[in-house]
C-alpha atoms as a PDB file:
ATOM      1  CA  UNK A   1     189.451 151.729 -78.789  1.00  0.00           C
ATOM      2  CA  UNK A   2     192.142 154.414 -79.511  1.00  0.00           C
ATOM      3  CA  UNK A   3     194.457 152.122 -77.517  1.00  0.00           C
ATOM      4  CA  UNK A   4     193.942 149.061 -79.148  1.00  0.00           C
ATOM      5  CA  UNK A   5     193.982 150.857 -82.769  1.00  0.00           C
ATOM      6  CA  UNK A   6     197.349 152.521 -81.583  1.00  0.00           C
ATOM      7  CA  UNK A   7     198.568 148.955 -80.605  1.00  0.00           C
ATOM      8  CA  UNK A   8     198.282 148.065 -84.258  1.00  0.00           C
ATOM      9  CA  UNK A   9     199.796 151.503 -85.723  1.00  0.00           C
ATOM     10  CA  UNK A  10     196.853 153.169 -87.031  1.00  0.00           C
ATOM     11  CA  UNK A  11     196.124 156.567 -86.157  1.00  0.00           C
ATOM     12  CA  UNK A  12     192.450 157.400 -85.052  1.00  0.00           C
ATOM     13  CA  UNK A  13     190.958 160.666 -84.303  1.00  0.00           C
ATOM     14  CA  UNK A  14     187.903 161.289 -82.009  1.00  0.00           C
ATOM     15  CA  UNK A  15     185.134 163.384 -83.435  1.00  0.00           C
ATOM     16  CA  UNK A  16     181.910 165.005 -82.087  1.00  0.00           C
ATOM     17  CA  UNK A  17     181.128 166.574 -84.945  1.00  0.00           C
ATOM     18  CA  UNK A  18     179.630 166.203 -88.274  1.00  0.00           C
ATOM     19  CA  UNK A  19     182.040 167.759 -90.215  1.00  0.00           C
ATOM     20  CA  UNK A  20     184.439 165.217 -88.459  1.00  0.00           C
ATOM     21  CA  UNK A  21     182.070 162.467 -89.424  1.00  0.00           C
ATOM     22  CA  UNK A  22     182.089 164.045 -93.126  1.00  0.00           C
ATOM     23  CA  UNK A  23     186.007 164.142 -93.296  1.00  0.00           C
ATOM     24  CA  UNK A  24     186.442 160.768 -92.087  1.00  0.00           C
ATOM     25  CA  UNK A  25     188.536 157.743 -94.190  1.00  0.00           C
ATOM     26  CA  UNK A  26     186.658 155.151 -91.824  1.00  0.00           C
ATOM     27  CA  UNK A  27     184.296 155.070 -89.153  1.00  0.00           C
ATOM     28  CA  UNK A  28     184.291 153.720 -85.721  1.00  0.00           C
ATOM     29  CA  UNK A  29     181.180 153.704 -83.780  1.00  0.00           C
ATOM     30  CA  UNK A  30     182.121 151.903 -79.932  1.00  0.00           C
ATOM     31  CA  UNK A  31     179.151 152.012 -77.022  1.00  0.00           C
ATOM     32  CA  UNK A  32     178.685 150.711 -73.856  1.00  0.00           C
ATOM     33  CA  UNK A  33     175.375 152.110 -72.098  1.00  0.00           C
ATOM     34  CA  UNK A  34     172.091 152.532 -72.634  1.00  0.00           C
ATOM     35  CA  UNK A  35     170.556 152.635 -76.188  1.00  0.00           C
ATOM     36  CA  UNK A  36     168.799 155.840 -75.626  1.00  0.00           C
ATOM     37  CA  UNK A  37     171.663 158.080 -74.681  1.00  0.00           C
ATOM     38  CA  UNK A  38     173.169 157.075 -77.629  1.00  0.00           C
ATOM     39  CA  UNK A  39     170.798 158.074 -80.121  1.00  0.00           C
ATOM     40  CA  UNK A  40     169.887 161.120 -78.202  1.00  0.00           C
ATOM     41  CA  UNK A  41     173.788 162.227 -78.161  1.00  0.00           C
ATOM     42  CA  UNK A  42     173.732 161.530 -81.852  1.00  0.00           C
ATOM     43  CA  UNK A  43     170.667 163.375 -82.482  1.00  0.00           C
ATOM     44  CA  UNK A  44     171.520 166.700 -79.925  1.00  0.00           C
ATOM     45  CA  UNK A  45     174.945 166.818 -81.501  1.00  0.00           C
ATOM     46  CA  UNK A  46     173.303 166.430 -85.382  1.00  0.00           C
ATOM     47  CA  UNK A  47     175.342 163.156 -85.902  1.00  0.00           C
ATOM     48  CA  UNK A  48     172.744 160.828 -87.745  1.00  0.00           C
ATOM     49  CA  UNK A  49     172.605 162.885 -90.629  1.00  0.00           C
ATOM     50  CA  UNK A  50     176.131 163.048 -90.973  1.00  0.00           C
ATOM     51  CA  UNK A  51     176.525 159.237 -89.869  1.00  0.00           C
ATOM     52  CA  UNK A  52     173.843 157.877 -92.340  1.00  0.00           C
ATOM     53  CA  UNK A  53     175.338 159.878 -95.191  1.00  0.00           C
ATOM     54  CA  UNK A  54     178.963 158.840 -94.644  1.00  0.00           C
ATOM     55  CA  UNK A  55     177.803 154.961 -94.723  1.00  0.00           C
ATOM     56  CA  UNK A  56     175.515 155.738 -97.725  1.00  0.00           C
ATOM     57  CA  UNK A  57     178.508 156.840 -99.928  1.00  0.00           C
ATOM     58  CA  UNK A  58     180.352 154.216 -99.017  1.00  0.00           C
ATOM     59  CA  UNK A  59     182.717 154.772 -95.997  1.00  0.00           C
ATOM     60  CA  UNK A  60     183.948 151.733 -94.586  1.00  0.00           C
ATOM     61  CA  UNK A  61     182.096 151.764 -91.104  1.00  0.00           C
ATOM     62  CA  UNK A  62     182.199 149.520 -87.840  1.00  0.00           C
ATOM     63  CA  UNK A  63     179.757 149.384 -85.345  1.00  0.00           C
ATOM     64  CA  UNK A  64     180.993 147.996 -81.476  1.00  0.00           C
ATOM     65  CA  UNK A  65     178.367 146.660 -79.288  1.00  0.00           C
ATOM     66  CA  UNK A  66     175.854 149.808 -79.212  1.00  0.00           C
ATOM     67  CA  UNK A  67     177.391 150.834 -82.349  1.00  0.00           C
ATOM     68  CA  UNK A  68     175.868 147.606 -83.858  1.00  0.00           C
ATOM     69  CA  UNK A  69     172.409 147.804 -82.384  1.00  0.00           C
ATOM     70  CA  UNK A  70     172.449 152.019 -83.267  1.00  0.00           C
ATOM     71  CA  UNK A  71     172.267 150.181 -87.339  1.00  0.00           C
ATOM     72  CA  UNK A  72     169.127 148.383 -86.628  1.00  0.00           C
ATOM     73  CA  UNK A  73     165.457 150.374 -87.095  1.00  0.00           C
ATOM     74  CA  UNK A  74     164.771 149.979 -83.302  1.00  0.00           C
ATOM     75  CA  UNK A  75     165.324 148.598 -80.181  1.00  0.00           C
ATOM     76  CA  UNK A  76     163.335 147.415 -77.359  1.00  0.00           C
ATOM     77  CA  UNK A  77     165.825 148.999 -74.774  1.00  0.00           C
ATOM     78  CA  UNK A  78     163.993 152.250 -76.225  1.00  0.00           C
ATOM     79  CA  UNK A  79     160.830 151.644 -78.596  1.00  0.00           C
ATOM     80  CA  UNK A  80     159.782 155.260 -78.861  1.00  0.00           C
ATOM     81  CA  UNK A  81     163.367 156.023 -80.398  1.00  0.00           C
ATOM     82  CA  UNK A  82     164.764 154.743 -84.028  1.00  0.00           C
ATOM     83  CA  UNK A  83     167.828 153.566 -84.729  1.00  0.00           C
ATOM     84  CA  UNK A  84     169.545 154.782 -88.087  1.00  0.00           C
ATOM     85  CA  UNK A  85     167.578 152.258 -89.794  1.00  0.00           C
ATOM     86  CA  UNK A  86     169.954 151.509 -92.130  1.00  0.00           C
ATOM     87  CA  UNK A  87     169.673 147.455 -91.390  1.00  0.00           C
ATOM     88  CA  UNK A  88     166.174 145.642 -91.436  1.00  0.00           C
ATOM     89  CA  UNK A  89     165.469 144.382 -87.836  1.00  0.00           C
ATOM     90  CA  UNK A  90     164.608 145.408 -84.384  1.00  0.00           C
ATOM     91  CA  UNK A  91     167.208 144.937 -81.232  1.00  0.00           C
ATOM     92  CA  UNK A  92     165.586 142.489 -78.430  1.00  0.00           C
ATOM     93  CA  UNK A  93     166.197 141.632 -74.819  1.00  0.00           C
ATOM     94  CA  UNK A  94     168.125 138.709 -74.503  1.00  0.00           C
ATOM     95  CA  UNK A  95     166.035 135.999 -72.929  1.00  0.00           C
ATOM     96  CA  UNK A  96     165.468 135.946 -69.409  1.00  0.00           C
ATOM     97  CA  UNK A  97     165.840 132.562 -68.195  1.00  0.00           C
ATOM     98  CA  UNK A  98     169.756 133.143 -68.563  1.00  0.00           C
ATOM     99  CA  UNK A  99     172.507 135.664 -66.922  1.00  0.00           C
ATOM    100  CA  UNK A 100     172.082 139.329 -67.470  1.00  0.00           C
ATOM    101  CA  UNK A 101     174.009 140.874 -68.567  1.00  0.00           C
ATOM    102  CA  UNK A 102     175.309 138.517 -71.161  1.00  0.00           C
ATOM    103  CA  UNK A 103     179.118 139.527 -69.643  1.00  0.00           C
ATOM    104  CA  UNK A 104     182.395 137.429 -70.706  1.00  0.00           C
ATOM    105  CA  UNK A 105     183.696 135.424 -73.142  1.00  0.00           C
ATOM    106  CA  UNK A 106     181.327 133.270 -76.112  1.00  0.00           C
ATOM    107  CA  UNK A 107     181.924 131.655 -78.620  1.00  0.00           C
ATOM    108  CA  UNK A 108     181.232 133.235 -82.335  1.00  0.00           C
ATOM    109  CA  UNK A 109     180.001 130.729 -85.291  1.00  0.00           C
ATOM    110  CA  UNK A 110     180.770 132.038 -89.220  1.00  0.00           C
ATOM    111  CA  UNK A 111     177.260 131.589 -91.155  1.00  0.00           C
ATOM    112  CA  UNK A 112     179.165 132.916 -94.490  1.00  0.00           C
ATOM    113  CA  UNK A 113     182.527 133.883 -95.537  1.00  0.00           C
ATOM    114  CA  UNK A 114     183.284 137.549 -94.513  1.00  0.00           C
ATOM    115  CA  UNK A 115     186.126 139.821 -94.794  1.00  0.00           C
ATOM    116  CA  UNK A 116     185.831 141.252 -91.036  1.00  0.00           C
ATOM    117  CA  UNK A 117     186.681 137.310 -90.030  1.00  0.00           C
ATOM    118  CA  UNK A 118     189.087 136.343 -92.140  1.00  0.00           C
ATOM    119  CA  UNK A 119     192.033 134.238 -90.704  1.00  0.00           C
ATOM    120  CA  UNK A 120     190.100 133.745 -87.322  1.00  0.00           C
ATOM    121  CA  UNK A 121     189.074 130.343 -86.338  1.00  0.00           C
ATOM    122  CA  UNK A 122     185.447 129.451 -87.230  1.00  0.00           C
ATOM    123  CA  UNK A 123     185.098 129.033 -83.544  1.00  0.00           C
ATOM    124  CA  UNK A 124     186.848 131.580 -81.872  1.00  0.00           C
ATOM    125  CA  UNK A 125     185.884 133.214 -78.908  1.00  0.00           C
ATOM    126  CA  UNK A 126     185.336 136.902 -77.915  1.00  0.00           C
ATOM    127  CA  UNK A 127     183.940 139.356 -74.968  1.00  0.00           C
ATOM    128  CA  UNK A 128     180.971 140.336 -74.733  1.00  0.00           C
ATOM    129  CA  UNK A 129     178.804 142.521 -72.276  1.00  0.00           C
ATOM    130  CA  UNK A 130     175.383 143.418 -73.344  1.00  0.00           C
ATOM    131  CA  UNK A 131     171.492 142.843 -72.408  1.00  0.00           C
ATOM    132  CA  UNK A 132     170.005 143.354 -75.933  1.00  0.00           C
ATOM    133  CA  UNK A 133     170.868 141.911 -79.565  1.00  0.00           C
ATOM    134  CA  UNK A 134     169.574 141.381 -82.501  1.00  0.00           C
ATOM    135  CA  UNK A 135     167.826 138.253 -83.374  1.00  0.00           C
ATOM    136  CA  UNK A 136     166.933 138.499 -86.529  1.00  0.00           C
ATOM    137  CA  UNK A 137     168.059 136.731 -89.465  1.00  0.00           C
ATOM    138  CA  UNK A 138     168.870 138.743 -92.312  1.00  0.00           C
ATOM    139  CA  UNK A 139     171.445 138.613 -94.969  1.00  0.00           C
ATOM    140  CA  UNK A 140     174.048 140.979 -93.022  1.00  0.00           C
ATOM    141  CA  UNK A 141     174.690 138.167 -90.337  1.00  0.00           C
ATOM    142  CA  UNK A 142     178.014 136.960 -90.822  1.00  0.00           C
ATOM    143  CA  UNK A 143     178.244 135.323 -88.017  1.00  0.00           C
ATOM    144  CA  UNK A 144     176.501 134.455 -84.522  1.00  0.00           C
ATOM    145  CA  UNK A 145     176.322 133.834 -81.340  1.00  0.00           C
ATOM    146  CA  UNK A 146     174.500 131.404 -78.449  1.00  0.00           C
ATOM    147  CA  UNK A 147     173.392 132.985 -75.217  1.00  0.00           C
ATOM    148  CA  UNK A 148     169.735 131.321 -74.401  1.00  0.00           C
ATOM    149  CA  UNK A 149     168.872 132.276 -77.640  1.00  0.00           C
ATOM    150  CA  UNK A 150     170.617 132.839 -81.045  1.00  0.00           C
ATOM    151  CA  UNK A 151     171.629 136.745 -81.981  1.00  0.00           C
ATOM    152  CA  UNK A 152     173.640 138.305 -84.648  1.00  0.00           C
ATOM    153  CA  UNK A 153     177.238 138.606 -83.452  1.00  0.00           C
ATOM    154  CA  UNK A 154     179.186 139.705 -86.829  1.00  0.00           C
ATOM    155  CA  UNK A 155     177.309 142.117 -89.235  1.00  0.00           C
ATOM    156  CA  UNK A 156     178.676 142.612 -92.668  1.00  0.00           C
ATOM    157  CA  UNK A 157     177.436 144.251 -95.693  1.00  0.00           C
ATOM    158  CA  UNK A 158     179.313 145.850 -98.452  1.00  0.00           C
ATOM    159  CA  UNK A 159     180.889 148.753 -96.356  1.00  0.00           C
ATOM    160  CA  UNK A 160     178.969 148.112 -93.219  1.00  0.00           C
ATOM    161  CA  UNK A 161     180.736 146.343 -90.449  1.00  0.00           C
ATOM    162  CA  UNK A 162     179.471 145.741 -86.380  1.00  0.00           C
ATOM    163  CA  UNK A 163     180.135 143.274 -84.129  1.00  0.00           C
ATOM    164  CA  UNK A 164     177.940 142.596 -80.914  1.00  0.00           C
ATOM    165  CA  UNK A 165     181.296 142.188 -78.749  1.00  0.00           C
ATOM    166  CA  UNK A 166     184.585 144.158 -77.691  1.00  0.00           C
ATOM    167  CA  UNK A 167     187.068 143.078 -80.310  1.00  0.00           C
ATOM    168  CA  UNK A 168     189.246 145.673 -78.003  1.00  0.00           C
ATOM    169  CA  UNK A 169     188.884 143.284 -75.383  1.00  0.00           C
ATOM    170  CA  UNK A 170     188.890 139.721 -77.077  1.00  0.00           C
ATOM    171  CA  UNK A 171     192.836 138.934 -77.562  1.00  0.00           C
ATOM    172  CA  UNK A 172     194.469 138.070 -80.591  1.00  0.00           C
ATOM    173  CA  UNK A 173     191.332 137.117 -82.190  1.00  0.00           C
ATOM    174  CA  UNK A 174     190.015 140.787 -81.525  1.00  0.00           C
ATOM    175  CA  UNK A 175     193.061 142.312 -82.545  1.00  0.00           C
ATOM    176  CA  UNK A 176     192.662 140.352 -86.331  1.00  0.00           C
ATOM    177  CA  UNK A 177     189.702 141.508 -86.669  1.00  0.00           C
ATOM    178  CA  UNK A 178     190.338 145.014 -85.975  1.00  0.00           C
ATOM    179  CA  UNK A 179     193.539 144.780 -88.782  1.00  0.00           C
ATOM    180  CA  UNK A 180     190.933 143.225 -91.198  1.00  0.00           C
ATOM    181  CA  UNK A 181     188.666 146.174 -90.435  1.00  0.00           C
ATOM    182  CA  UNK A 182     191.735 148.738 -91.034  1.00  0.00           C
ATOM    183  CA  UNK A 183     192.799 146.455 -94.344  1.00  0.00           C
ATOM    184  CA  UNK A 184     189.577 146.640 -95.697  1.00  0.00           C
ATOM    185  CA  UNK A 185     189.261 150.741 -94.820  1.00  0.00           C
ATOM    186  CA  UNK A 186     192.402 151.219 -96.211  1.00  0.00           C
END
């Protein structure tokens, strides 16, 4: 992610820290893994706090792949662990009748206008790799996506942003949305 935010000229800076969450302009959330070993490192290195507070004031935010589901209250990848709960819903398994993981490029359908999409087609495509999503509908889906089953695929809510793909790793559509996430944090 560094990479593809240097690419566009923005500087980032990695933090493991609350008081770099506290300090922060904008917040980037990327994870590939397991859903547990996320929340645990955010919970062992006293992130969620931090994390939940930033969003709560207001601090634009965007959530890649983990960082999406992390939003959610839970997530069947690890019931006996909450999510930052700061979204209605619970993350699922993808259905099993199809390929898992769900790895490679789909195609993302706009339910509503959103700032994180704008000036990408109403079709385009991006990469995805992940066994879980969230299925629910709820009134921060902004856009979603087929793989057996429907699942959230854009999240957007006043300062909250998360997509269930790589933008990092989607082309030029990727790379727009990333500048409309740095437009709208700036």
């Amino acid at each position: 992610m560094e990479r593809a935010f240097e690419r566009l000229g923005a500087e980032s800076q990695r933090t493991a820290s609350p008081d770099g969450i506290l300090k922060a302009e904008a917040l980037l959330l990327p994870g590939v893994g397991h859903y547990a070993a996320l929340v645990r490192a955010l919970d062992e290195q006293n992130m969620r706090a931090a994390l939940i507070g930033a969003i709560q004031r207001g601090v634009p935010f965007l959530g890649i792949c983990l960082g999406l589901q992390v939003l959610y209250q839970s997530s069947e990848e690890a019931p006996q662990l909450g999510g930052l709960d700061l979204l209605p819903g619970t993350v699922c398994a993808l259905p099993s009748n199809v390929k898992l993981p769900h790895m490679g490029w789909n195609q993302v359908a706009a339910r509503r206008s959103s700032r994180l999409l704008n000036g990408i087609e109403s079709s385009a495509y991006f990469y995805f790799a992940h066994s879980y999503a969230v299925r629910d509908s709820h009134e921060a889906s902004a856009a979603t996506c087929w793989h057996g089953a429907p699942f959230t695929a854009v999240v957007e809510k006043q300062n909250i942003f998360a997509v269930q793909f790589h933008p990092e790793k989607s082309g030029d559509a990727g790379a727009r949305l990333l500048q409309n996430f740095l437009k709208i944090a700036a």
